[in-house]
N, C-alpha and C. Protein backbone atom coordinates (compact mmCIF):
# COMPACT_ATOMS: atom_id res chain seq x y z
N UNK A 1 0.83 -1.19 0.00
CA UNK A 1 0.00 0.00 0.00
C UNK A 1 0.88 1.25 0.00
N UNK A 2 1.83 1.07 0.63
CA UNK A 2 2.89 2.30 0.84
C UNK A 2 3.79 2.95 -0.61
N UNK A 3 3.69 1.55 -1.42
CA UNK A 3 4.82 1.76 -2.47
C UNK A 3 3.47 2.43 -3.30
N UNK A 4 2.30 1.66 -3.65
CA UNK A 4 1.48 2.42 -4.89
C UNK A 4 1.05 3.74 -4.39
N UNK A 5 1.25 4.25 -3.31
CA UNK A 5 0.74 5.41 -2.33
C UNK A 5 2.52 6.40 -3.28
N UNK A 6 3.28 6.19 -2.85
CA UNK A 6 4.99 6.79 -2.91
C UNK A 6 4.89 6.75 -4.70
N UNK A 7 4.22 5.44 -5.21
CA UNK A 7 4.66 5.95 -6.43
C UNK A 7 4.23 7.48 -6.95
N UNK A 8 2.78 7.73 -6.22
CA UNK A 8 3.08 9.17 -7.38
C UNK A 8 3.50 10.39 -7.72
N UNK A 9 4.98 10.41 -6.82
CA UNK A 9 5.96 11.18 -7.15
C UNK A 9 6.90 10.53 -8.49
N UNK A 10 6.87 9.56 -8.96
CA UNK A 10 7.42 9.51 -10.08
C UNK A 10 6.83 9.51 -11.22
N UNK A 11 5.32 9.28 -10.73
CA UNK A 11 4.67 9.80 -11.80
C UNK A 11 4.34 11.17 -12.53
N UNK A 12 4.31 11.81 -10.95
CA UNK A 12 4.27 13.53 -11.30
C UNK A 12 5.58 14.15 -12.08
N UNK A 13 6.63 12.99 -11.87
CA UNK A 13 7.81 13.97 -12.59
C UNK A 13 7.56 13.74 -14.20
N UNK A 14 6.69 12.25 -14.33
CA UNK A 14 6.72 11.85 -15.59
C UNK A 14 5.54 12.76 -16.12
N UNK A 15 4.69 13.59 -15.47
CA UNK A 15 3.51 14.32 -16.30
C UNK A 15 4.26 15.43 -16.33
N UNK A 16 4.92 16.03 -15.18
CA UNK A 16 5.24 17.32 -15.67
C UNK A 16 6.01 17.47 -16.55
N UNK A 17 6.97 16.32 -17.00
CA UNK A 17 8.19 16.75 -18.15
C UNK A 17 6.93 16.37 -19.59
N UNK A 18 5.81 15.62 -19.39
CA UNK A 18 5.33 15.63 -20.35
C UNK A 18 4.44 17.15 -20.56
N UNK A 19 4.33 17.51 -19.68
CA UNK A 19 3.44 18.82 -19.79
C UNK A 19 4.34 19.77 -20.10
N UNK A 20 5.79 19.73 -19.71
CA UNK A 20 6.87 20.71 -20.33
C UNK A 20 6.51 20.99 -21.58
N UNK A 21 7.31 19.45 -22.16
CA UNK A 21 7.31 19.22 -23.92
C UNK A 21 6.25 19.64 -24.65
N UNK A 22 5.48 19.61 -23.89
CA UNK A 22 3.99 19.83 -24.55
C UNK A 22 3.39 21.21 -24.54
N UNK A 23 3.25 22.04 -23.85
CA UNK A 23 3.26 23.52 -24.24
C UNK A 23 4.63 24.65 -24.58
N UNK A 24 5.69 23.55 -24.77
CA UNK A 24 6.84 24.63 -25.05
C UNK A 24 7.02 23.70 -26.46
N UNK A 25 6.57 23.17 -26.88
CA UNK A 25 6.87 22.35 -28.86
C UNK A 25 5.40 22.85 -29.55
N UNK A 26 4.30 23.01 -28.42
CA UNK A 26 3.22 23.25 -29.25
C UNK A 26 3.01 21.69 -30.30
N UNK A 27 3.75 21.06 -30.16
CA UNK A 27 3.39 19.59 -31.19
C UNK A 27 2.14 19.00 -31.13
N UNK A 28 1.75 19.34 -30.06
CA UNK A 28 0.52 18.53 -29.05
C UNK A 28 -0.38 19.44 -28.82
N UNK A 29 -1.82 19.28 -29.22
CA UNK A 29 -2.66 20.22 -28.39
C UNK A 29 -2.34 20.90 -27.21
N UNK A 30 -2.89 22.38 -27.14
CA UNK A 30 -2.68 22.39 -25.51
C UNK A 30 -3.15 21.14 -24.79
N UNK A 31 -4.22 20.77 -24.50
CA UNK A 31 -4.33 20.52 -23.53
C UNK A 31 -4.06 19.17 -22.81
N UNK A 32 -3.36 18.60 -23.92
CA UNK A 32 -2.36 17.59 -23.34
C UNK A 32 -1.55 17.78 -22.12
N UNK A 33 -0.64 19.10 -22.50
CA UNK A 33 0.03 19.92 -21.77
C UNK A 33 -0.74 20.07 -20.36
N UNK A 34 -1.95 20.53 -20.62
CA UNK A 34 -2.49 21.17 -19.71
C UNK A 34 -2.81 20.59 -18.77
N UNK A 35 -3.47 19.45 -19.26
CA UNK A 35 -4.12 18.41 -18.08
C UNK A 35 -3.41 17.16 -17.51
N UNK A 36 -1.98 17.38 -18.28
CA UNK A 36 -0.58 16.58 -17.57
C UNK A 36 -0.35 17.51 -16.51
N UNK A 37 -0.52 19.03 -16.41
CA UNK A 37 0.26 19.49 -15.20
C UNK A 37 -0.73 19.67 -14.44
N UNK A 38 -2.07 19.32 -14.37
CA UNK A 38 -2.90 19.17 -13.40
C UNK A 38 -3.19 17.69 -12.89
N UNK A 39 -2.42 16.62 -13.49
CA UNK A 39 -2.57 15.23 -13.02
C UNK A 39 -1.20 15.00 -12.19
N UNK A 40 -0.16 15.97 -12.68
CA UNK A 40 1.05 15.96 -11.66
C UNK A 40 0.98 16.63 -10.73
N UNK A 41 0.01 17.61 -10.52
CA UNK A 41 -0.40 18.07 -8.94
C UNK A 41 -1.22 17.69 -8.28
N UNK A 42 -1.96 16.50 -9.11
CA UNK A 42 -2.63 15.62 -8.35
C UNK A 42 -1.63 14.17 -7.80
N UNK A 43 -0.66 13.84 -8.21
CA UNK A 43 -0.17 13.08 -7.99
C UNK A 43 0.57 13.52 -6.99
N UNK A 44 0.94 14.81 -6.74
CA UNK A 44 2.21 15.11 -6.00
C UNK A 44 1.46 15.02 -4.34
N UNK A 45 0.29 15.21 -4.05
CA UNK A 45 -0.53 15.43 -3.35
C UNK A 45 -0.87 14.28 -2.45
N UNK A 46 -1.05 13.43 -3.42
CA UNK A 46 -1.28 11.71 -3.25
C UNK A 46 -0.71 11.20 -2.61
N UNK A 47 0.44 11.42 -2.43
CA UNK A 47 1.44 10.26 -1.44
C UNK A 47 1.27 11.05 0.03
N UNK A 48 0.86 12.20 -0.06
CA UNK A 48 0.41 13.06 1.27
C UNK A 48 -1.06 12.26 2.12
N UNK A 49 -1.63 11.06 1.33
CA UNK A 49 -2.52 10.40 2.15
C UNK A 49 -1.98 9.50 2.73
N UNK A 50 -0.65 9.16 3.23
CA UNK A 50 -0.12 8.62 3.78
C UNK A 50 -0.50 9.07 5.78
N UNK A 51 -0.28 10.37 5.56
CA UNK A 51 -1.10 11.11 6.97
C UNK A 51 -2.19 11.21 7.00
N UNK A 52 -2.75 10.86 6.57
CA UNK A 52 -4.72 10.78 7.32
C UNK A 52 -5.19 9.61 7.18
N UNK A 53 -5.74 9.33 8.60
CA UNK A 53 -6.07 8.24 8.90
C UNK A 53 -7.67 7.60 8.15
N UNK A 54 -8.16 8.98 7.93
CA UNK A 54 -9.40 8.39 7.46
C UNK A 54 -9.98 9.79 6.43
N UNK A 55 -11.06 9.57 5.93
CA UNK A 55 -11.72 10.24 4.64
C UNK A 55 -10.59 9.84 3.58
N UNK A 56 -11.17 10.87 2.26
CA UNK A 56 -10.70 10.20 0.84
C UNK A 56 -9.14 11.02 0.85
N UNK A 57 -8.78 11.27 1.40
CA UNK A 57 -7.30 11.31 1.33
C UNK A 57 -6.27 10.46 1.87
N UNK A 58 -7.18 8.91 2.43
CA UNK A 58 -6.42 8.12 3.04
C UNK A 58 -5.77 6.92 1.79
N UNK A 59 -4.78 6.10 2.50
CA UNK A 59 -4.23 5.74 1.65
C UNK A 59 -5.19 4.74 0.39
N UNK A 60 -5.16 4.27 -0.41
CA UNK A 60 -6.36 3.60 -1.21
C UNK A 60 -8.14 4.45 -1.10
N UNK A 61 -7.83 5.73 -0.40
CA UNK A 61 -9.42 5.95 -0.34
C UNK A 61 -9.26 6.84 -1.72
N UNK A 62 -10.71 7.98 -1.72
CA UNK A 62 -11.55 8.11 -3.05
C UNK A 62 -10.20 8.72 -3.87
N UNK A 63 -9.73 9.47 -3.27
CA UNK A 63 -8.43 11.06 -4.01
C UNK A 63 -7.77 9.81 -4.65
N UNK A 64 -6.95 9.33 -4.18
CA UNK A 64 -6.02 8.03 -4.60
C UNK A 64 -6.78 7.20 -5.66
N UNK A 65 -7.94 6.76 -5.46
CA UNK A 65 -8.48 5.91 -6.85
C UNK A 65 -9.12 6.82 -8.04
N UNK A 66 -9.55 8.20 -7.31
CA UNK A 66 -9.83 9.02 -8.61
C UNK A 66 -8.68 9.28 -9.46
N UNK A 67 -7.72 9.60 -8.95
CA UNK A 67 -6.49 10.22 -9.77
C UNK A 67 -6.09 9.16 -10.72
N UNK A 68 -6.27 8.02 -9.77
CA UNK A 68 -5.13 6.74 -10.56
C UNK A 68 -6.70 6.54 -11.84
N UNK A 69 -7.44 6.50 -11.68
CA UNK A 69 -8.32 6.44 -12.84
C UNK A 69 -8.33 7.71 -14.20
N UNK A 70 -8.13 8.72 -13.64
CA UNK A 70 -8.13 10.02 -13.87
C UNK A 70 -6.79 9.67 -15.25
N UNK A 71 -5.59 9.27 -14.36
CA UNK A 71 -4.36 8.82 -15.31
C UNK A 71 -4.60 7.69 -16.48
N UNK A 72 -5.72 6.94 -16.22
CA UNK A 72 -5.19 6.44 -17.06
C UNK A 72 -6.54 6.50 -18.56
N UNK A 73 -7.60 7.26 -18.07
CA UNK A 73 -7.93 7.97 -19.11
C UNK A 73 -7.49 8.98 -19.59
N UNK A 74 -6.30 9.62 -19.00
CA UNK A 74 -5.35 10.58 -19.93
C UNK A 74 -4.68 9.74 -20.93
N UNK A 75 -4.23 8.90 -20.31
CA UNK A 75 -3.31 8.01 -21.53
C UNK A 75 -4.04 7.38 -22.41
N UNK A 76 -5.14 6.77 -22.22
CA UNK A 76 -5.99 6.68 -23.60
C UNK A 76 -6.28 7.74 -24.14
N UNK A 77 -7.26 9.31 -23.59
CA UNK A 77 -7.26 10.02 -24.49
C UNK A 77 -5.95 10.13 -25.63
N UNK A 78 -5.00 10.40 -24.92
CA UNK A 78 -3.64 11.20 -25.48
C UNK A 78 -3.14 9.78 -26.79
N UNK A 79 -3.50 8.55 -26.09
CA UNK A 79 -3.24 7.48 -26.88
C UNK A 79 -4.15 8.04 -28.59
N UNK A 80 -5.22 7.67 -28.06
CA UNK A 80 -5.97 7.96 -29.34
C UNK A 80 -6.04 8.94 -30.15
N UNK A 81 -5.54 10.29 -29.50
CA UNK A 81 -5.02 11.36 -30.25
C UNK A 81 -3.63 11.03 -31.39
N UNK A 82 -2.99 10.12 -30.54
CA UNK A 82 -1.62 10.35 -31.68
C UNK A 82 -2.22 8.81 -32.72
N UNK A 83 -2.79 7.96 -32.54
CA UNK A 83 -3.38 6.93 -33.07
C UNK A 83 -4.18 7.29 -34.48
N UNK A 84 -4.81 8.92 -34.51
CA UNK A 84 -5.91 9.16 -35.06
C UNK A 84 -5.53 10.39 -35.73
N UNK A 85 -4.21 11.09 -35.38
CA UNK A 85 -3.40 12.48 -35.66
C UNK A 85 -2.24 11.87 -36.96
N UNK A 86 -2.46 12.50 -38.53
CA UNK A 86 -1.76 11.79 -39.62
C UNK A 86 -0.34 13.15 -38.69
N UNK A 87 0.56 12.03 -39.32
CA UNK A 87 2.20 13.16 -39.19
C UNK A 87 2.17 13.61 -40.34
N UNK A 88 3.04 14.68 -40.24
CA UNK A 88 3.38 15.90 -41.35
C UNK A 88 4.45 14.92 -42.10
N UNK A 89 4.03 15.62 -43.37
CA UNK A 89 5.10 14.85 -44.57
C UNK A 89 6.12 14.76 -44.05
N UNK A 90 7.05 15.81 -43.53
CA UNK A 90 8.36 16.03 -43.52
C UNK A 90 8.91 15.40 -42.55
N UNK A 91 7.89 14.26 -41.55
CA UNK A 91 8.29 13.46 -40.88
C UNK A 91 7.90 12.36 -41.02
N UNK A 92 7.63 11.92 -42.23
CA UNK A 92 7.12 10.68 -43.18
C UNK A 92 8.31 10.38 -43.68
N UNK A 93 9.45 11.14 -43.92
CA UNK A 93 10.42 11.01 -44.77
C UNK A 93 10.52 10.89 -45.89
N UNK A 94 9.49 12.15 -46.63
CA UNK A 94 9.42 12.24 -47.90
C UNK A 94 10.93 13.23 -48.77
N UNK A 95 11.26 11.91 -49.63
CA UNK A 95 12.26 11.50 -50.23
C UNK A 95 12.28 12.71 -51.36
N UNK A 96 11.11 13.18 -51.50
CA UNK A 96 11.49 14.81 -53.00
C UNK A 96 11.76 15.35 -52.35
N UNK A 97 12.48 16.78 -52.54
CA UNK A 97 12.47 18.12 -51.98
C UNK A 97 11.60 18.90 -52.25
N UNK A 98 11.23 19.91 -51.47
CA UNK A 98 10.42 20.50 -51.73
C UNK A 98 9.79 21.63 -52.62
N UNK A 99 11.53 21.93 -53.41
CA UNK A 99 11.32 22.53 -54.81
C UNK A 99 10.40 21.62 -56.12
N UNK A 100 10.81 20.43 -55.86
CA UNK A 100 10.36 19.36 -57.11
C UNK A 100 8.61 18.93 -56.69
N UNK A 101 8.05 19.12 -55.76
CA UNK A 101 6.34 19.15 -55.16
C UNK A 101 5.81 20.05 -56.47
């Protein structure tokens, strides 16, 4: 209980560098960006139910199973975005230049 409680400080580091990349490349919708750095301040928070003994900030109570649910319909959304998003030619590795188009 302690370790899935502790993990989500490594998860928060893994949303916020994704929420970095993601509003400083613009590659990605905002709100990829956006709602990675609000799932890493939900995560950072999380391992703080380690101190309360009871309500939904306890360890496995509601905060802890919303978030961890919360995560992993981010990753499907975000999944199905790049699943369903064509890449730009020029990262297709199209072989003309772009004088000869």
């Amino acid at each position: 209980m302690v370790a899935a409680t502790w993990r989500g400080y490594t998860v928060a580091a893994l949303f916020t560098a994704i929420a970095a990349a993601a509003l400083r490349t613009r590659s990605v919708p905002r709100w990829v960006g956006a709602t990675a750095a609000v799932l890493a301040l939900a995560q950072v928070v999380r391992p703080l139910g380690l101190y309360a003994s009871s309500g939904p900030f306890e360890p496995l109570g509601a905060f802890s199973t919303i978030s961890f649910l919360l995560d992993g319909v981010w990753v499907l959304a975000v999944s199905i975005l790049f699943l369903r998003r064509p890449a730009p030619a020029s990262a297709m590795g199209d072989p003309a230049p772009a004088a000869m188009r």
